[in-house]
N, C-alpha and C. Protein backbone atom coordinates (compact mmCIF):
# COMPACT_ATOMS: atom_id res chain seq x y z
N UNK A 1 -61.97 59.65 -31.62
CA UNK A 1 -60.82 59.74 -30.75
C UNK A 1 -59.61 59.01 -31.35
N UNK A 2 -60.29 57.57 -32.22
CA UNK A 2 -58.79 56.79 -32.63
C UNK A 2 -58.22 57.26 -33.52
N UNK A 3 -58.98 58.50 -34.86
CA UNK A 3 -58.29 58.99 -35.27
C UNK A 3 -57.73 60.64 -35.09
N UNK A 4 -57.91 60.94 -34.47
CA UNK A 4 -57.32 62.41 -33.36
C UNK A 4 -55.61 61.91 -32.78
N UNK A 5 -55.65 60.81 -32.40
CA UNK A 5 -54.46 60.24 -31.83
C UNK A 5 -53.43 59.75 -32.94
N UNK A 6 -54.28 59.21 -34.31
CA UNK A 6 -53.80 58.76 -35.29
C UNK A 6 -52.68 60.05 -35.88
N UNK A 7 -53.39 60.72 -35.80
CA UNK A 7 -52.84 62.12 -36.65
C UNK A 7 -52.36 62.70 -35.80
N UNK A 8 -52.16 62.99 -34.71
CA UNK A 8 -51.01 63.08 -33.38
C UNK A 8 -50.23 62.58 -33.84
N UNK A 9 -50.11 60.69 -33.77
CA UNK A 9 -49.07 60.15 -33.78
C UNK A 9 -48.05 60.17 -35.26
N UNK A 10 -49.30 60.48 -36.00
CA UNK A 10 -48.07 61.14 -37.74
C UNK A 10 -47.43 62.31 -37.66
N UNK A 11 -48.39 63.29 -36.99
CA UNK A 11 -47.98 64.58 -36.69
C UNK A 11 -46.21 64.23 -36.15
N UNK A 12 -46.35 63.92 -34.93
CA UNK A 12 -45.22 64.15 -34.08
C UNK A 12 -44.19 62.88 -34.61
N UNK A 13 -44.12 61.99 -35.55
CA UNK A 13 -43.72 61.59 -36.47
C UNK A 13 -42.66 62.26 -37.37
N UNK A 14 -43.38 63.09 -38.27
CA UNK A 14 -43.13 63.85 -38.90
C UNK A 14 -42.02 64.80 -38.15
N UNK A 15 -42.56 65.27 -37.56
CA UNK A 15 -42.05 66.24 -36.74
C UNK A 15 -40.65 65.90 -36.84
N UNK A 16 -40.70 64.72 -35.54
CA UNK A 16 -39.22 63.84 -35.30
C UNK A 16 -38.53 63.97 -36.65
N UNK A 17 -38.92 63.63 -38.01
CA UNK A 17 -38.42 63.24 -38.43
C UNK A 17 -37.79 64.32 -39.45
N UNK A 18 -38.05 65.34 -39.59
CA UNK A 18 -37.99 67.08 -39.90
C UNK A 18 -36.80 67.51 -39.04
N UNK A 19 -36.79 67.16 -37.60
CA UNK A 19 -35.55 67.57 -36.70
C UNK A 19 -34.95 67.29 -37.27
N UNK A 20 -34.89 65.66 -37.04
CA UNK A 20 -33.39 65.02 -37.62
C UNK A 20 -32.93 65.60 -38.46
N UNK A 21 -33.73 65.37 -40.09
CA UNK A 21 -32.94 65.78 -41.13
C UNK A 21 -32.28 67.30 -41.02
N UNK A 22 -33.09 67.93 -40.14
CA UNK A 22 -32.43 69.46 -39.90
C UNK A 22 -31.04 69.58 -39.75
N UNK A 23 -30.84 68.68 -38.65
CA UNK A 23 -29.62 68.44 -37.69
C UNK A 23 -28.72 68.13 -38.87
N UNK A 24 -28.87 66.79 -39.71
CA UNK A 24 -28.48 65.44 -40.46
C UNK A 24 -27.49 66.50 -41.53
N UNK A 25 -25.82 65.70 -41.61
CA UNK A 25 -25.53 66.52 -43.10
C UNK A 25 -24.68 65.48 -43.57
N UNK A 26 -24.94 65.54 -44.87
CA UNK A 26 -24.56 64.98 -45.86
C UNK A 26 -22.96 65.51 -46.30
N UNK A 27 -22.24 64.70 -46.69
CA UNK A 27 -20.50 65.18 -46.71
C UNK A 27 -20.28 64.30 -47.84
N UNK A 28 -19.54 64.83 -49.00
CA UNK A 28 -18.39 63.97 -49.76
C UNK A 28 -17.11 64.17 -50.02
N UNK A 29 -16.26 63.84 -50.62
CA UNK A 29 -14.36 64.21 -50.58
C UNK A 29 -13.80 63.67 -51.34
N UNK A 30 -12.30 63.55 -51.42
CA UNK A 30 -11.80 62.39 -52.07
C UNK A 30 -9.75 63.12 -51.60
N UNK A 31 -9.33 61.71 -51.51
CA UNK A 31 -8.16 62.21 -51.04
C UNK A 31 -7.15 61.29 -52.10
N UNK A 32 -6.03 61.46 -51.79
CA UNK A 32 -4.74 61.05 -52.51
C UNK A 32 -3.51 60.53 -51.12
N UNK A 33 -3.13 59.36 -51.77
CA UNK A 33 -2.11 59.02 -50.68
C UNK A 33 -1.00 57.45 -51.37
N UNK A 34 -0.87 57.33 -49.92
CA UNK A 34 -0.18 56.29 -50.53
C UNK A 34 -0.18 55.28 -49.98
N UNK A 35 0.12 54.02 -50.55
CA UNK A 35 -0.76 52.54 -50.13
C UNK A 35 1.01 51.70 -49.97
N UNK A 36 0.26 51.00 -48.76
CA UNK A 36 1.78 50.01 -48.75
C UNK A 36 1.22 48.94 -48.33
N UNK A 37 1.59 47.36 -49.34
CA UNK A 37 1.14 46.28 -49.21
C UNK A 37 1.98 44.94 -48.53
N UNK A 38 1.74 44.56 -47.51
CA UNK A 38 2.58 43.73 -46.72
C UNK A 38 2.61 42.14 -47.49
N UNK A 39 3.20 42.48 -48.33
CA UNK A 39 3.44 40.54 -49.23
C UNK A 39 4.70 40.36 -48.79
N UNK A 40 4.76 38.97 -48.84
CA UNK A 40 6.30 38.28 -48.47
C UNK A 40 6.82 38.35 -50.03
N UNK A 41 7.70 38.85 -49.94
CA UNK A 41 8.87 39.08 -51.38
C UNK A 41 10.05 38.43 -51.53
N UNK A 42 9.78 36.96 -50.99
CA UNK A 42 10.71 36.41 -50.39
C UNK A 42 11.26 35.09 -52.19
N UNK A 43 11.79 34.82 -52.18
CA UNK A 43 12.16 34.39 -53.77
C UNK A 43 12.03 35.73 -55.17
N UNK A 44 11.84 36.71 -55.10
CA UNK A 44 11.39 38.00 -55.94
C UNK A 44 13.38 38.99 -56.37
N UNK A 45 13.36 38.71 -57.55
CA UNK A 45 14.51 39.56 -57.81
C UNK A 45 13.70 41.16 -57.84
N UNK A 46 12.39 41.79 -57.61
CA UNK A 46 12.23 42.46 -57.88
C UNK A 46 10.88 42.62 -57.22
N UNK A 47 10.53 43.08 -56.18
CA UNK A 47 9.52 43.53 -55.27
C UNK A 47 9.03 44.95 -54.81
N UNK A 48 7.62 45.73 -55.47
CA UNK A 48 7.26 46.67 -54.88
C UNK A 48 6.35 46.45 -54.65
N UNK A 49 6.18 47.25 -52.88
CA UNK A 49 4.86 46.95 -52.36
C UNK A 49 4.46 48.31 -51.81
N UNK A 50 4.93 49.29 -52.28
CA UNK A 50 4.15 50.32 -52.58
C UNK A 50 3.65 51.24 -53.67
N UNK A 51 2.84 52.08 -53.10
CA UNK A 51 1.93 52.77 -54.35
C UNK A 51 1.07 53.75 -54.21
N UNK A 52 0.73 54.56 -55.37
CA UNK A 52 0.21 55.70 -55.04
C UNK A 52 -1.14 55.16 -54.68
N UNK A 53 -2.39 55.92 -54.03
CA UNK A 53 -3.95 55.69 -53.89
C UNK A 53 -4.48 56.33 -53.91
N UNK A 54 -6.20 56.31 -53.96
CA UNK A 54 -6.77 57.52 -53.92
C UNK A 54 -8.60 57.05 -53.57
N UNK A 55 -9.28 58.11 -53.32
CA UNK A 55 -10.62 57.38 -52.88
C UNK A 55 -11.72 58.92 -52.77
N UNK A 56 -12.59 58.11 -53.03
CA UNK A 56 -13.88 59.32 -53.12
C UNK A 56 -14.71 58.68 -52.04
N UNK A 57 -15.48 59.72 -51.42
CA UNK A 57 -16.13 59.36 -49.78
C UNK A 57 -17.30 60.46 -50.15
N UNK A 58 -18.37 59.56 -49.17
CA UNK A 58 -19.47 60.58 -48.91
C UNK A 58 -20.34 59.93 -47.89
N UNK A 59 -20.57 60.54 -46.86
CA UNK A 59 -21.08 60.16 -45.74
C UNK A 59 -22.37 61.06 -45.06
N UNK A 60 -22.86 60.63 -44.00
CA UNK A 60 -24.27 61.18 -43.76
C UNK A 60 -23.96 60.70 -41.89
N UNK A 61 -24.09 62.02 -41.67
CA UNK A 61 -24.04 62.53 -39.85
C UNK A 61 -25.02 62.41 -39.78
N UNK A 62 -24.99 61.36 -38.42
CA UNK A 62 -26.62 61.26 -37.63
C UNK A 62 -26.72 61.93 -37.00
N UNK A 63 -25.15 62.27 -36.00
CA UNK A 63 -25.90 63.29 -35.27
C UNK A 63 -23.78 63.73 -35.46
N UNK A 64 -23.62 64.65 -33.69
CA UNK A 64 -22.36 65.16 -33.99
C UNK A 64 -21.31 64.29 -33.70
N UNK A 65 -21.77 63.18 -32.81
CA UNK A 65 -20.49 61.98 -32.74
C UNK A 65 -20.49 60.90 -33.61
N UNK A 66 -21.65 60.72 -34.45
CA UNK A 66 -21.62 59.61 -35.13
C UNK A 66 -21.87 59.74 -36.65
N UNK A 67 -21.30 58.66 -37.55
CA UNK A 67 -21.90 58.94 -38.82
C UNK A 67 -21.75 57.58 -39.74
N UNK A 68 -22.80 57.57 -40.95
CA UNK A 68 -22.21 56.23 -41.50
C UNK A 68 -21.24 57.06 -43.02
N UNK A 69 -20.14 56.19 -43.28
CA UNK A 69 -19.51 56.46 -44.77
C UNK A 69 -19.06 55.84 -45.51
N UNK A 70 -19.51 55.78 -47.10
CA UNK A 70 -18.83 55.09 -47.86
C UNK A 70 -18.37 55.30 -48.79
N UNK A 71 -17.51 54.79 -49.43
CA UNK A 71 -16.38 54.92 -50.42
C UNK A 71 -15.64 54.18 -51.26
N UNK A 72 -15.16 54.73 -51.92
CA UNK A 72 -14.63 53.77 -53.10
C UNK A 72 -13.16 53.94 -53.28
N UNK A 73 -12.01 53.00 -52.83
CA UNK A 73 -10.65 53.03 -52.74
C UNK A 73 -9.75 52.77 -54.23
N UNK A 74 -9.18 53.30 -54.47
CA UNK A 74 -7.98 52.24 -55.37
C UNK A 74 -7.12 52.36 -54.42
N UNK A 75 -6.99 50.77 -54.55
CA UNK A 75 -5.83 50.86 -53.51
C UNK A 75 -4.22 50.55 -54.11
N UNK A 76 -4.54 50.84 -55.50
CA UNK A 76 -2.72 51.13 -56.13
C UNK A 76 -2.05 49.97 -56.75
N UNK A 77 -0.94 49.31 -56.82
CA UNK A 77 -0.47 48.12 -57.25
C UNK A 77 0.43 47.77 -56.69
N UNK A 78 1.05 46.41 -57.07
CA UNK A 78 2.28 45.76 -56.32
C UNK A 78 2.73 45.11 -57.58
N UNK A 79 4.16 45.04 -57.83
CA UNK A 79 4.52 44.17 -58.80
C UNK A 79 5.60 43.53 -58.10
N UNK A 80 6.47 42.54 -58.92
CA UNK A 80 7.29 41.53 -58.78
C UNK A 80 7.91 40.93 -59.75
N UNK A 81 9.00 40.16 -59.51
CA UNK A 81 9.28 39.82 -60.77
C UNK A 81 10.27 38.42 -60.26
N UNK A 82 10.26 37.72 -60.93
CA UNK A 82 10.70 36.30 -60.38
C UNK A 82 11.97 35.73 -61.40
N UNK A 83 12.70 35.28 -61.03
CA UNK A 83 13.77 34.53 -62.26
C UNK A 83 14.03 33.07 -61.68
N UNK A 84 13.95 31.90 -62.70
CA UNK A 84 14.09 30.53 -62.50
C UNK A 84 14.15 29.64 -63.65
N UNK A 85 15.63 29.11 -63.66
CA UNK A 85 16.47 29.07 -64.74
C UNK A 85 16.09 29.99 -65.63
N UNK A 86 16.59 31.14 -65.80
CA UNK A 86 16.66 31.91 -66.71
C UNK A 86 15.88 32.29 -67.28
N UNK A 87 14.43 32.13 -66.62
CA UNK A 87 13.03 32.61 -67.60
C UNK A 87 12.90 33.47 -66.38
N UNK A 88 12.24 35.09 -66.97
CA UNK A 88 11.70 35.39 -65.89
C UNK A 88 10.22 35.56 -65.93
N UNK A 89 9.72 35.96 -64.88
CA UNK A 89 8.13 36.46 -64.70
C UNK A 89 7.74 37.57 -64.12
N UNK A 90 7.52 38.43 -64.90
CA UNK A 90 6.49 39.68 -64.34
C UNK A 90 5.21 39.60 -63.79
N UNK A 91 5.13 39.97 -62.37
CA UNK A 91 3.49 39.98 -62.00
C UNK A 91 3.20 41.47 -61.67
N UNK A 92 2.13 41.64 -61.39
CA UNK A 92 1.33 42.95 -60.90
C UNK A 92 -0.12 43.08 -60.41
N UNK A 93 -0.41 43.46 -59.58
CA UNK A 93 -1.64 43.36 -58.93
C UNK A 93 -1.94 44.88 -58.72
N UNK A 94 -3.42 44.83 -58.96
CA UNK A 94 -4.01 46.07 -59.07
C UNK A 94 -5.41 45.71 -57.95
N UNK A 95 -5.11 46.62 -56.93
CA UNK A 95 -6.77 46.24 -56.17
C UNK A 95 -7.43 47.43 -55.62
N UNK A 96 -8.80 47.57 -55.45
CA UNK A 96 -9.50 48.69 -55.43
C UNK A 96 -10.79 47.69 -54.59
N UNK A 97 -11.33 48.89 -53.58
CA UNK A 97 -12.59 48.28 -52.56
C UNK A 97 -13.42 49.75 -52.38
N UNK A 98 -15.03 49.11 -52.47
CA UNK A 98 -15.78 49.39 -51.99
C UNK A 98 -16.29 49.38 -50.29
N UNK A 99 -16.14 50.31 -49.53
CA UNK A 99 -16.32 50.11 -48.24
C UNK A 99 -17.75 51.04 -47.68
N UNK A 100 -18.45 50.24 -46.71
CA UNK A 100 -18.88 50.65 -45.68
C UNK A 100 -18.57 50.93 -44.23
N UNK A 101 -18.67 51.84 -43.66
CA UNK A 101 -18.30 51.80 -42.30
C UNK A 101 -18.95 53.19 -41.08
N UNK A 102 -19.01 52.84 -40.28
CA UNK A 102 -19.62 53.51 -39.70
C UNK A 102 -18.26 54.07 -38.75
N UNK A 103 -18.87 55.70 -37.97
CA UNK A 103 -17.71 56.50 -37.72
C UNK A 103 -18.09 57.56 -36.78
N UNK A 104 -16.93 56.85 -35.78
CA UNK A 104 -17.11 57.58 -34.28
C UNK A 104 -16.76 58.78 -34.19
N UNK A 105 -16.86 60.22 -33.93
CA UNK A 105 -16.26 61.61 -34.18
C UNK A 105 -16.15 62.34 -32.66
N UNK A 106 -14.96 62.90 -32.43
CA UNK A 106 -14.99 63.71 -31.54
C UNK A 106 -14.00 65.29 -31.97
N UNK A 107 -14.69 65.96 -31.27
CA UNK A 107 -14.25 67.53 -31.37
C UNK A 107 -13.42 67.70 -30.30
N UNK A 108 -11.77 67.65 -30.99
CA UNK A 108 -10.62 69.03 -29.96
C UNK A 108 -11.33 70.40 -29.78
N UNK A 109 -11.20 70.90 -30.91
CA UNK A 109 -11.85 72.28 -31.14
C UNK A 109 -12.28 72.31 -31.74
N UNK A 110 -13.22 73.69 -31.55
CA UNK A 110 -14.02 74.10 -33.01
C UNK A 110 -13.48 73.67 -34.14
N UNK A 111 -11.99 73.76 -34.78
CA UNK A 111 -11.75 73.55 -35.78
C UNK A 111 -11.44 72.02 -36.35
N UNK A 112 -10.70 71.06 -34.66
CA UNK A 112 -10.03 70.24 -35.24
C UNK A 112 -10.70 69.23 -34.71
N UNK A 113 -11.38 67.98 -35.05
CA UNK A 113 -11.69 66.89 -34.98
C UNK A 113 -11.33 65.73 -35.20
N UNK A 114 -11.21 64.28 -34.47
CA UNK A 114 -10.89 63.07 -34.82
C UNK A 114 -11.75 62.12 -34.59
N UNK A 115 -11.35 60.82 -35.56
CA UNK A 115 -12.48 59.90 -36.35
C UNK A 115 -11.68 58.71 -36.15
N UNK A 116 -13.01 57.78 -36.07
CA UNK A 116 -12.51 56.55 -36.08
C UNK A 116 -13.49 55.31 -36.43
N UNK A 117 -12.84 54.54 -37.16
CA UNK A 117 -14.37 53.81 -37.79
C UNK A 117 -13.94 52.48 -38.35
N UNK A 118 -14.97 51.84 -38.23
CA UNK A 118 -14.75 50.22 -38.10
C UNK A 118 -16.37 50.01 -39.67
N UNK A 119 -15.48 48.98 -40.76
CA UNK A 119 -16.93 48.75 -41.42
C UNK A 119 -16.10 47.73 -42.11
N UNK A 120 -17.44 47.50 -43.50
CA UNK A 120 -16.36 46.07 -44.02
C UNK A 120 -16.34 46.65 -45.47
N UNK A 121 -15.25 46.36 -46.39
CA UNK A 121 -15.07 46.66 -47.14
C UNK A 121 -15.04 45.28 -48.77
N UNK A 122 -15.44 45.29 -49.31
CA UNK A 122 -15.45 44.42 -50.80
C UNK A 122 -14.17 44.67 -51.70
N UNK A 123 -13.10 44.00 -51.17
CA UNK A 123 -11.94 43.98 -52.11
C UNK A 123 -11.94 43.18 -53.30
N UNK A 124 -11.78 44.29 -54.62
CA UNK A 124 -11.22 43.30 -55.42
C UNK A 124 -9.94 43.32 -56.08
N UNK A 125 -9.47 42.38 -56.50
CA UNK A 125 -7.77 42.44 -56.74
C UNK A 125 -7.47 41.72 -58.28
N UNK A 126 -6.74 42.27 -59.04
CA UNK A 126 -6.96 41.85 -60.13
C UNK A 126 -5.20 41.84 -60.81
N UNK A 127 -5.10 40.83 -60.93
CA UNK A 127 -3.68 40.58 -61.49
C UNK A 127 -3.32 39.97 -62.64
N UNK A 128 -2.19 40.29 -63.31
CA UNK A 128 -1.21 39.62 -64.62
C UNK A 128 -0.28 39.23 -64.45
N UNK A 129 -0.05 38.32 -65.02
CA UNK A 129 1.59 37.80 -65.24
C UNK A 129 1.93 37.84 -66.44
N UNK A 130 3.64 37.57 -66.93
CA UNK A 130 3.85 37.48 -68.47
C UNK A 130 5.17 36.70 -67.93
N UNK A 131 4.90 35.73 -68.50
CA UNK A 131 5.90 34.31 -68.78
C UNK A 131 6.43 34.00 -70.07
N UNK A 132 7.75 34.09 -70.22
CA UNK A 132 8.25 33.62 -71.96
C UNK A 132 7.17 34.17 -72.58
N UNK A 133 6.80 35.15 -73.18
CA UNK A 133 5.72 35.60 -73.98
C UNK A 133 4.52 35.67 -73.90
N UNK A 134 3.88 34.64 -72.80
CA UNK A 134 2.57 34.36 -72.62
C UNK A 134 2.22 35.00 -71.30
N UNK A 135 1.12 35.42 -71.51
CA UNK A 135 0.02 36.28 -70.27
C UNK A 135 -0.84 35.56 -70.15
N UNK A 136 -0.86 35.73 -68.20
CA UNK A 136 -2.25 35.19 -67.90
C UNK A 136 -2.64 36.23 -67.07
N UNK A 137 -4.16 36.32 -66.88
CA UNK A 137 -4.70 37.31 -65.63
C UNK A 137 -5.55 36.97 -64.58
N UNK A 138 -5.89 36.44 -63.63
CA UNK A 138 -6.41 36.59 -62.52
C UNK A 138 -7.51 37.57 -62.06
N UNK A 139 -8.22 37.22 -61.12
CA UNK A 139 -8.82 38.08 -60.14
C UNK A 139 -9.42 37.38 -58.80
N UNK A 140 -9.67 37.96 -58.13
CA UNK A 140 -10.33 37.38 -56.70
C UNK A 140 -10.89 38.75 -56.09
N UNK A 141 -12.16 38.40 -55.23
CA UNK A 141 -12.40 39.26 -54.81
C UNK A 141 -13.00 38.58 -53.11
N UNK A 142 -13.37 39.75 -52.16
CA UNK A 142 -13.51 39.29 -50.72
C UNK A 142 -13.92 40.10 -49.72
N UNK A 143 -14.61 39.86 -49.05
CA UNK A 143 -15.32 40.82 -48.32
C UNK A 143 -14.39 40.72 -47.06
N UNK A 144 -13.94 42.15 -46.73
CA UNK A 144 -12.66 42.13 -45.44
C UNK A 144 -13.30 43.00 -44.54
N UNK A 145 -12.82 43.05 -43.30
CA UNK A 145 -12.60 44.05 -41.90
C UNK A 145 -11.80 45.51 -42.86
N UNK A 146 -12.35 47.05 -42.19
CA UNK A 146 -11.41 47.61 -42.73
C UNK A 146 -11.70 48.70 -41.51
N UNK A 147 -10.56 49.28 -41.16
CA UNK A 147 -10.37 49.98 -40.23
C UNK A 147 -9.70 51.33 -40.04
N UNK A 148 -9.89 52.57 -39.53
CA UNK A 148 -9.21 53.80 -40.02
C UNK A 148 -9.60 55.01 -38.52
N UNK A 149 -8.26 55.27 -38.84
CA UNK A 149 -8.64 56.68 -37.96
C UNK A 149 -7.69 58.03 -38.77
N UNK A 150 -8.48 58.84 -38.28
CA UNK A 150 -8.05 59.81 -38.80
C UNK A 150 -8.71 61.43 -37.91
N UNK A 151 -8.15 62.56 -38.76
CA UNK A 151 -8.23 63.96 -38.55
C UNK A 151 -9.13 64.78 -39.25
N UNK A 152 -9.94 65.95 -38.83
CA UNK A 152 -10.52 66.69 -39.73
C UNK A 152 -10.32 68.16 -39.36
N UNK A 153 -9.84 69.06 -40.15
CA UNK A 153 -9.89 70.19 -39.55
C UNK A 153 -10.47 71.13 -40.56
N UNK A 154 -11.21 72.37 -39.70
CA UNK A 154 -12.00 73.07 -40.47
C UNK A 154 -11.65 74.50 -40.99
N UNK A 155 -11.79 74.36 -42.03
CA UNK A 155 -11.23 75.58 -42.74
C UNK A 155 -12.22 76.94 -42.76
N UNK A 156 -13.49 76.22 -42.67
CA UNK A 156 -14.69 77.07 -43.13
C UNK A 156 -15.94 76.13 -42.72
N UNK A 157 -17.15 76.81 -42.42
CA UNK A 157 -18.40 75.79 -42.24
C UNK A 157 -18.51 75.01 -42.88
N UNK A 158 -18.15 74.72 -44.45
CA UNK A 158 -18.25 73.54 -45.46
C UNK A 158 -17.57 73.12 -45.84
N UNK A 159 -15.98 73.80 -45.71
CA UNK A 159 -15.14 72.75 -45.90
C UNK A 159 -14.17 71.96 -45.18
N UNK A 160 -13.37 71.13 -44.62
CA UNK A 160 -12.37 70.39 -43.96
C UNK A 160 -11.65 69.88 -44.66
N UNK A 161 -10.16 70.12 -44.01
CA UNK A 161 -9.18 69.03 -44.53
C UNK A 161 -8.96 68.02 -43.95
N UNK A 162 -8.40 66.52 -44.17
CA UNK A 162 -8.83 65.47 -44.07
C UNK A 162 -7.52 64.61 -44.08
N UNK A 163 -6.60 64.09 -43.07
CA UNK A 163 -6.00 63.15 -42.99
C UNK A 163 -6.07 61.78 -42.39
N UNK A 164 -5.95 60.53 -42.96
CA UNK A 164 -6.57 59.17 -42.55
C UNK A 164 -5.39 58.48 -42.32
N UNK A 165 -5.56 57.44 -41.92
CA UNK A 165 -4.71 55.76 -41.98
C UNK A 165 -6.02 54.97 -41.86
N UNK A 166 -6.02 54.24 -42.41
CA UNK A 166 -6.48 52.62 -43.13
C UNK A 166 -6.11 51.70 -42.96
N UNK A 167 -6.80 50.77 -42.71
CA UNK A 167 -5.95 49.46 -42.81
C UNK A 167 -7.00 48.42 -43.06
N UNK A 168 -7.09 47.60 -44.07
CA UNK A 168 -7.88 46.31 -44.95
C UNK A 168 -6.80 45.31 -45.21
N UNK A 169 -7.84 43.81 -45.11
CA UNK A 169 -7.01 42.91 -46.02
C UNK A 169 -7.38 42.60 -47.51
N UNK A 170 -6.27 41.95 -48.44
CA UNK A 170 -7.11 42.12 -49.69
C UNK A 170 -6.50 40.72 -49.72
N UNK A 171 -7.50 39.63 -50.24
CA UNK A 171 -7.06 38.30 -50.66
C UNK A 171 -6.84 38.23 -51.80
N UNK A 172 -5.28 37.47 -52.21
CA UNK A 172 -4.23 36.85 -52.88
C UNK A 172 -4.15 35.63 -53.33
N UNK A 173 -5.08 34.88 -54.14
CA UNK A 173 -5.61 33.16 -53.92
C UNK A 173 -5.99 33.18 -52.57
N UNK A 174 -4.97 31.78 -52.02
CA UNK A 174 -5.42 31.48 -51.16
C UNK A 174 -4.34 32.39 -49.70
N UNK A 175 -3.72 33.08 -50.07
CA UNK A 175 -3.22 34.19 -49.03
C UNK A 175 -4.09 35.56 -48.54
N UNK A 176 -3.78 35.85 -48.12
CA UNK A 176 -3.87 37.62 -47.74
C UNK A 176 -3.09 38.36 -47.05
N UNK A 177 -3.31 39.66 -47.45
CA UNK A 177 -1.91 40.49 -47.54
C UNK A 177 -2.79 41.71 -46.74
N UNK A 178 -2.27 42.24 -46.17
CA UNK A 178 -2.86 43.76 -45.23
C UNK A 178 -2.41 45.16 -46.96
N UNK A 179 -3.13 45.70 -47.07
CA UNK A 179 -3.22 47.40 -47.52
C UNK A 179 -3.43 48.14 -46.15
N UNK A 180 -2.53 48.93 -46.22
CA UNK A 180 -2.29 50.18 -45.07
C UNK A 180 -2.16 51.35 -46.23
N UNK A 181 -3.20 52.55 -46.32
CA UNK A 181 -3.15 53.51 -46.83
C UNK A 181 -2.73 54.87 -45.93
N UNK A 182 -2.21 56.25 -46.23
CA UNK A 182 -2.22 56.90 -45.69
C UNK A 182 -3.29 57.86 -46.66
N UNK A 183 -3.83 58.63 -46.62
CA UNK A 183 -4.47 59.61 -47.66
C UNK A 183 -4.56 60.99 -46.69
N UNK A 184 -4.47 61.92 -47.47
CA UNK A 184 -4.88 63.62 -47.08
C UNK A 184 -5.61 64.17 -48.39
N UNK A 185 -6.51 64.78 -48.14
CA UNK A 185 -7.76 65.41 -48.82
C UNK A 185 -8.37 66.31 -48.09
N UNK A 186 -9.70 66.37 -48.80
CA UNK A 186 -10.59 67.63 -48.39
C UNK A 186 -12.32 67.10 -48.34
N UNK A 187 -12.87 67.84 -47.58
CA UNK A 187 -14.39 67.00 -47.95
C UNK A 187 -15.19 68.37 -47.91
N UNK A 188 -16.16 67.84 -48.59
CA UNK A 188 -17.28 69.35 -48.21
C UNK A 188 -18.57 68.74 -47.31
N UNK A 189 -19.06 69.67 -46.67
CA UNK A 189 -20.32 69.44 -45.90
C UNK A 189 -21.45 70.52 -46.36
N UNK A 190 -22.59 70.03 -46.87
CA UNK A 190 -23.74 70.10 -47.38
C UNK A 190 -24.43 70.67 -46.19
């Protein structure tokens, strides 16, 4: 009898677990946009805090409202440039994150859907300077909050187009500065 029940309970195991993946789909993408970094530019003869970005995604639906996704950002650069007595300094920061996050989904219509998702992301930020001739470079890296909502609309059963907003912090020494991305892309579903 204990093993009749045994093999029931793998059976219908299995089973469960055959649905799911039935249901379950796998998605990846990658979009292009543009990144704007909130630093104080305050002493700077020369401040940009925006930049192009871009990111590859691939995620896995548990079911139709929920899903987990992750991805890999560049999140673009910022430079600056400083003058004091007459020397100046070039900086530039380059930062790019690895994120997890999980992602709430609801359907307007058949075609058009919106997302929203909360996870944490691994910033790292990597910078130079050049002073009177001499370079130095930096890095820091930090595990942040990263946050996004966005659009999906469907072109076809496998494919969607894809517009986001973002928003992460990326630490600066001992500062931090917000990245707000916008990106539009495409993803496919498996």
């Amino acid at each position: 009898m204990l093993k009749k029940n045994s093999v029931a309970v793998v059976l219908a195991v299995a089973g469960l677990m055959i649905g799911a993946s039935a249901s379950a789909q796998v998605y990846v993408g990658g979009s292009l946009g543009q990144a704007k970094t909130n630093v104080d530019c305050a002493g700077t003869t020369k401040c940009d805090k925006i930049s192009a970005t871009s990111k590859i995604f691939g995620g896995y639906n548990i079911d139709k409202n929920f899903a987990i996704e992750a991805s890999y950002d560049w999140l673009g650069k910022i430079g600056a440039q400083t003058k004091e007595a007459g020397v100046t300094a070039d900086h530039e920061i380059k930062a790019k994150s690895f994120e997890l996050a999980g992602v709430v989904k609801h359907d307007f219509t058949d075609e058009l859907s919106g997302f929203a998702k909360l996870g944490v992301a691994r910033v790292t930020a990597d910078g130079k300077s050049s002073l009177a001739g001499s370079k130095y470079t930096y890095d820091t890296s930090s595990t942040q909050p990263v946050i996004g909502l966005g659009l999906n609309y469907k072109i076809s059963k496998e494919v969607a187009l894809r517009g986001e907003f973002e928003s992460r912090r990326v630490k600066l020494f001992d500062e931090k500065a917000r990245v707000n991305t916008f990106t539009v892309g495409a993803q496919y579903s498996f």
